[in-house]
Protein backbone atom coordinates (compact mmCIF):
# COMPACT_ATOMS: atom_id res chain seq x y z
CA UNK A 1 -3.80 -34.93 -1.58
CA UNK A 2 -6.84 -36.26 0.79
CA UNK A 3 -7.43 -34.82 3.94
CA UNK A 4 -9.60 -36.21 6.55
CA UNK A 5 -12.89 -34.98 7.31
CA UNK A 6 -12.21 -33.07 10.76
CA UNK A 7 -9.34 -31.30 9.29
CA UNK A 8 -11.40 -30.08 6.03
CA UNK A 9 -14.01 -28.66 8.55
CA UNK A 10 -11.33 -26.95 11.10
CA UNK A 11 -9.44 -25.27 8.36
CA UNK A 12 -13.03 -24.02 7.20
CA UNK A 13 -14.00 -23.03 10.09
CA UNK A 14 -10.68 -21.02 10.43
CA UNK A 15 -10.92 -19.68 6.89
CA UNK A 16 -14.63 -18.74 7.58
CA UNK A 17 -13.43 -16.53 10.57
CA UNK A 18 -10.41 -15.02 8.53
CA UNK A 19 -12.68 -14.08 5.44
CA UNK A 20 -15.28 -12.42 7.90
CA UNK A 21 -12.90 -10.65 10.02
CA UNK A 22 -9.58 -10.44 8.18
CA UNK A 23 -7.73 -11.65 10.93
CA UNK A 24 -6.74 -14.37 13.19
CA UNK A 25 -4.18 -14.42 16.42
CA UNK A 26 -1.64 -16.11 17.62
CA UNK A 27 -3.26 -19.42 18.29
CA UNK A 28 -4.01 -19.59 15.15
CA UNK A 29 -0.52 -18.54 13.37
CA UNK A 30 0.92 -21.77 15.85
CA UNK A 31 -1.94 -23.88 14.21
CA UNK A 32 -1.08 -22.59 10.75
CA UNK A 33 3.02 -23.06 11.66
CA UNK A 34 2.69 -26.50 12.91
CA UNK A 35 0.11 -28.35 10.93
CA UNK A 36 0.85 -28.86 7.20
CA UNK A 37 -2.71 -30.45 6.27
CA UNK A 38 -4.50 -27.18 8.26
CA UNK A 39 -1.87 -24.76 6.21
CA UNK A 40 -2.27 -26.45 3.02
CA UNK A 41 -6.05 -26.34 3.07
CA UNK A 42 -6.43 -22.57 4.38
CA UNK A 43 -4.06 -21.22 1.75
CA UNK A 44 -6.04 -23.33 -1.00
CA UNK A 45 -9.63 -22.20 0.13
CA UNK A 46 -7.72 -18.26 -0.19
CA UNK A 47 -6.60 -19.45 -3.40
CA UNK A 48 -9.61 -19.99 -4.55
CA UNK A 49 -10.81 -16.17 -4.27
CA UNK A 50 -7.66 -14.96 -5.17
CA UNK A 51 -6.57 -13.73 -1.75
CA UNK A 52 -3.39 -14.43 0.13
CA UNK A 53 -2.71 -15.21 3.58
CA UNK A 54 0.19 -13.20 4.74
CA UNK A 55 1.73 -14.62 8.25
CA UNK A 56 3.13 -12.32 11.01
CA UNK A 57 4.91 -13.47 14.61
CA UNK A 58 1.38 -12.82 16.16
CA UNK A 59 -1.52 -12.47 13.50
CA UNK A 60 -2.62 -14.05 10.18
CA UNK A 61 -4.25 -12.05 7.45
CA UNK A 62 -6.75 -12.33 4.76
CA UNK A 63 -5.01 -9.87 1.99
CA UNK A 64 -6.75 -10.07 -1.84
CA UNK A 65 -4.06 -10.95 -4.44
CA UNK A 66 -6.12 -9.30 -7.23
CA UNK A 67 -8.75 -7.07 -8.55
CA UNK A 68 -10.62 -9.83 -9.36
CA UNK A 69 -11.14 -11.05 -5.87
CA UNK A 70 -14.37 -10.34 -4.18
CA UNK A 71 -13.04 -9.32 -1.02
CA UNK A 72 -10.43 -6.67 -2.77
CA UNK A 73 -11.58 -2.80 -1.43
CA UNK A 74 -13.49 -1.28 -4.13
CA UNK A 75 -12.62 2.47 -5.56
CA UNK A 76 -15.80 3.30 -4.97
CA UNK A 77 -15.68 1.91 -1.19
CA UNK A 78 -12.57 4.41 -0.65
CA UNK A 79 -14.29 7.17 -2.00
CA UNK A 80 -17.35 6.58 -0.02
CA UNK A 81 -15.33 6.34 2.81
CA UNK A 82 -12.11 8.41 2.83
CA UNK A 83 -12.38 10.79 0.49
CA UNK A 84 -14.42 14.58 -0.34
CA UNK A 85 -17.71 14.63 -1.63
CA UNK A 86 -17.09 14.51 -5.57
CA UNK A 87 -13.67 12.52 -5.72
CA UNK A 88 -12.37 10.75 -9.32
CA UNK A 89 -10.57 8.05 -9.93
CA UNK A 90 -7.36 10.46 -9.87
CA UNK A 91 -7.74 10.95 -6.10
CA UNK A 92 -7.51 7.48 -5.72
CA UNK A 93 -4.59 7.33 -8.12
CA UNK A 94 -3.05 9.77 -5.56
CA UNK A 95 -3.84 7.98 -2.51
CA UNK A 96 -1.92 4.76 -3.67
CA UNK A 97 1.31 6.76 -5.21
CA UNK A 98 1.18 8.26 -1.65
CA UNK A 99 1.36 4.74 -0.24
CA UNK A 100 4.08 3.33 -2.33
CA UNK A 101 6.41 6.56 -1.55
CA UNK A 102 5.01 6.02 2.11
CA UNK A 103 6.65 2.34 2.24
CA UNK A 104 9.87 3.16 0.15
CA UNK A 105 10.54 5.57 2.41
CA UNK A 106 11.43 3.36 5.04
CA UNK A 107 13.52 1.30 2.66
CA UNK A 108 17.09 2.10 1.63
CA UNK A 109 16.44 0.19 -1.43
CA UNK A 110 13.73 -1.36 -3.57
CA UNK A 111 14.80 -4.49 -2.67
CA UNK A 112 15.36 -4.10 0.75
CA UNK A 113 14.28 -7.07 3.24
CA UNK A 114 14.44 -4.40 6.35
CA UNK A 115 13.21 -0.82 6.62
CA UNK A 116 16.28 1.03 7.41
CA UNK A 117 14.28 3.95 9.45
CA UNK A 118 11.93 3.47 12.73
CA UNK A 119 9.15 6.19 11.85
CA UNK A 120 8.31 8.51 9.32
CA UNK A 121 6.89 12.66 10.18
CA UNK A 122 3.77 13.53 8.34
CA UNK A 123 5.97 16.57 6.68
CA UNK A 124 8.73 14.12 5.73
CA UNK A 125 6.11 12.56 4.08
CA UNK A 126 5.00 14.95 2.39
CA UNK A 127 8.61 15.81 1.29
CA UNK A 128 9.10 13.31 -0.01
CA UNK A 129 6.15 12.70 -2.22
CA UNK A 130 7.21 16.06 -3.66
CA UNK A 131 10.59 14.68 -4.57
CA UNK A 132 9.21 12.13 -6.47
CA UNK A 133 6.40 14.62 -8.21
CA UNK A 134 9.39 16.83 -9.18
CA UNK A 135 10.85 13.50 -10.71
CA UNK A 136 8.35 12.74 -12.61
CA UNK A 137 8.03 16.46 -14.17
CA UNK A 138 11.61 15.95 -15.52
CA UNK A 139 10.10 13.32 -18.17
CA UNK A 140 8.91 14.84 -20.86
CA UNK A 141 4.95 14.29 -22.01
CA UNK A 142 5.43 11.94 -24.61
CA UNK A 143 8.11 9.85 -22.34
CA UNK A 144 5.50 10.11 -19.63
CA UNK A 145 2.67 8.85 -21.48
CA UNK A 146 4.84 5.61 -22.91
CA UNK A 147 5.40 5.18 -19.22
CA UNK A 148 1.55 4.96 -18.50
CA UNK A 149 1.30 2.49 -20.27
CA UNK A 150 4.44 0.03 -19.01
CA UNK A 151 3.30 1.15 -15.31
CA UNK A 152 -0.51 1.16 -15.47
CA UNK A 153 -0.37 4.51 -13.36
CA UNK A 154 -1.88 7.65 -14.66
CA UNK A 155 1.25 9.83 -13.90
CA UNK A 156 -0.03 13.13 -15.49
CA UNK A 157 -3.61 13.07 -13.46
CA UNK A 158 -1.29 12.25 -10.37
CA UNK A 159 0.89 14.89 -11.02
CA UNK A 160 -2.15 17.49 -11.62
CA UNK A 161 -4.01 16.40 -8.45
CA UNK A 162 -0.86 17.00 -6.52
CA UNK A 163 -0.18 20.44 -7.78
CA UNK A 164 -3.90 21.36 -7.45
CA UNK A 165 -3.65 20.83 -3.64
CA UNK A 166 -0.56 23.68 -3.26
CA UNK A 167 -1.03 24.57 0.35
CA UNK A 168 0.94 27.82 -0.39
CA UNK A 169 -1.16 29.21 -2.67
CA UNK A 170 -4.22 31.03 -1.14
CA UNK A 171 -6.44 30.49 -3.98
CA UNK A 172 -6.46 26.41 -2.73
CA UNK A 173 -9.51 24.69 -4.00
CA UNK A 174 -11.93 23.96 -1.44
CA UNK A 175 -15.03 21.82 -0.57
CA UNK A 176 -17.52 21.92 2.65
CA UNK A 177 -15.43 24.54 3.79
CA UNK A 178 -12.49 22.49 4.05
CA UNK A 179 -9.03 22.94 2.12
CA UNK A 180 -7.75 20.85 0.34
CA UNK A 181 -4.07 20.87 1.44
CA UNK A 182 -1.63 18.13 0.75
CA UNK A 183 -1.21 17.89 4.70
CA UNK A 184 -4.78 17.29 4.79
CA UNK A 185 -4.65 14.79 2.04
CA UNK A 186 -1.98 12.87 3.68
CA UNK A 187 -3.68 12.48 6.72
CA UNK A 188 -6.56 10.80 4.72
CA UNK A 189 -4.60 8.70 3.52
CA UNK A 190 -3.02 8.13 6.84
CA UNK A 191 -6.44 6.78 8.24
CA UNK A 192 -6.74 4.76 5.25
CA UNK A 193 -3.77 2.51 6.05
CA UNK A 194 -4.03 3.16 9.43
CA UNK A 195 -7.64 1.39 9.56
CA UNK A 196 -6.16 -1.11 7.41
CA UNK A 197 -3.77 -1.87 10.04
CA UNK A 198 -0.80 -1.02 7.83
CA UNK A 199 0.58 1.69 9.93
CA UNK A 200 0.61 2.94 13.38
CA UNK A 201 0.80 6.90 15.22
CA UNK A 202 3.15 7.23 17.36
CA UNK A 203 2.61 10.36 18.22
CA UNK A 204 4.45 13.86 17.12
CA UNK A 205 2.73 13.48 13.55
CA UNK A 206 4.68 10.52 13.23
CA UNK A 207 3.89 6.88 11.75
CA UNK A 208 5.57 3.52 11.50
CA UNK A 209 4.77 0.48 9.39
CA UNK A 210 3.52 -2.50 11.24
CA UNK A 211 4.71 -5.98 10.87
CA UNK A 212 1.75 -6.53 8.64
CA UNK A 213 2.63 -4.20 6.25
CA UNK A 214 6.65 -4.77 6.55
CA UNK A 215 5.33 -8.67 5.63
CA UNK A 216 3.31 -7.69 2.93
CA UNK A 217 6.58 -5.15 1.76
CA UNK A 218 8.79 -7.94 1.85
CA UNK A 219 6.35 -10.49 0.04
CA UNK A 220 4.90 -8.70 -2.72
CA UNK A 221 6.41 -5.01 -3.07
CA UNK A 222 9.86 -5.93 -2.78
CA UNK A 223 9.75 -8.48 -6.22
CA UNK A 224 9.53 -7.27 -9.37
CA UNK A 225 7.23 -10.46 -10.62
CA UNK A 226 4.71 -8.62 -8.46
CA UNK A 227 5.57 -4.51 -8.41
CA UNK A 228 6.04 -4.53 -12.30
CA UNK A 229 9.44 -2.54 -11.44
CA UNK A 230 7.72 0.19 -9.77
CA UNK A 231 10.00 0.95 -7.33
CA UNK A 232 12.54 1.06 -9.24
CA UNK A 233 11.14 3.13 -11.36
CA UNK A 234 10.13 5.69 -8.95
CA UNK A 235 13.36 5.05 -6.94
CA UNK A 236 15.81 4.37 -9.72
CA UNK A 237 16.95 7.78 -10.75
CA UNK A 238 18.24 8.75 -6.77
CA UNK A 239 20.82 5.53 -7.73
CA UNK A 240 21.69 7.17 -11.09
CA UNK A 241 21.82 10.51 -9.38
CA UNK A 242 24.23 9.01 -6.20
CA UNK A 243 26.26 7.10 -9.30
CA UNK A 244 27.14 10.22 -10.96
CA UNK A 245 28.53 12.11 -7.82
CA UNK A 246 24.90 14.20 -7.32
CA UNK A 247 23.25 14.55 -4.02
């Protein structure tokens, strides 16, 4: 299709802005709404670095599809960042499993197109991320390991960084005079998302997704082309367990 000149240079101008900043507002989600040629040309320049733009009511976002994008956050960027002075690859393996329960949690299903709670307690949180450790446990290694491979995720270091951060037991690692505690490891990853505008504090050690992150949810985690069956995998066995009469 050939667009003319001044709409080439006002959807680069707009796609210049929303690579630098990551955002645009509302004036620019009516733009995006109404004009097809404007639209057409900002989601092919994202495209082209393998980045999405994900629309909500108020905001649009510049959100990397892939690895392979140049604007996708780097491990070593978290690390830097968010994490304690000599962090692997395994705390960042933690971070994101914390993130996926995080966002099923306010799902009924993995294939919900609503969350089906308002806001989510730190503790609850961290509940729950035990529930799913304690799932995981029940495979045996060998199943586990086959399961590595069909999910990408490192289960076993996930499962060993987890258990390593006990907060009952006194002899908790610790670093710069800090404990490690799974409380404290949630809240890290609670500024994570938080600074990436995927949650928000509501106070009480509470947190609720924001419409970015329900849009991104609905868009990508929500279909298997794109979460590989991950959710269902980490979800699944609850169904199983509610089919067979368990609670």
């Amino acid at each position: 299709m050939d667009y003319s000149e001044s709409k080439v240079i006002q959807a680069f101008q707009l796609y210049t802005k929303l690579a630098r900043d990551g955002v645009l507002g509302v004036d620019s989600v009516q733009l995006y709404n109404a004009d097809d040629d404007i639209r057409a040309l900002l989601d092919l320049f994202s495209y082209e670095v393998d980045c999405v733009i994900i629309k909500t009511s108020e905001q649009l976002f510049f959100v990397p599809k892939t690895r392979l994008s140049p604007f996708h956050v780097s491990n070593d960027w978290i690390k830097k960042n968010y994490l304690r002075s000599g962090a692997t690859n395994g705390d960042i393996y933690l971070l994101y499993f914390c993130t996926l329960i995080l966002f099923g949690s306010f799902y009924d299903s993995y294939q919900s197109h609503e969350p089906t709670r308002q806001f989510l307690s730190l503790e609850d949180w961290v509940h729950s991320i035990q529930d799913r450790i304690d799932q995981l446990k029940s495979h045996d290694i060998d199943e586990l390991k086959e399961l590595e491979k069909e999910f990408s995720y490192n289960w076993t270091v996930i499962i060993e960084k987890w258990d390593d951060m006990d907060d009952i037991k006194e002899t908790a690692k610790r670093q710069s005079g800090n404990t490690i505690s799974r409380l404290s490891f949630i809240d890290t990853v609670r500024r994570f998302l938080k600074d990436q505008d995927l949650i928000q504090d509501i106070g009480n050690n509470e947190v609720t997704l924001t419409e970015k992150a329900m849009t991104i949810i609905q868009r990508f985690f929500m279909e298997v082309e794109f979460n590989k069956g991950i959710f269902e995998f980490i979800y699944g066995f609850e169904k199983e367990n509610e089919d067979a009469g368990y609670q």
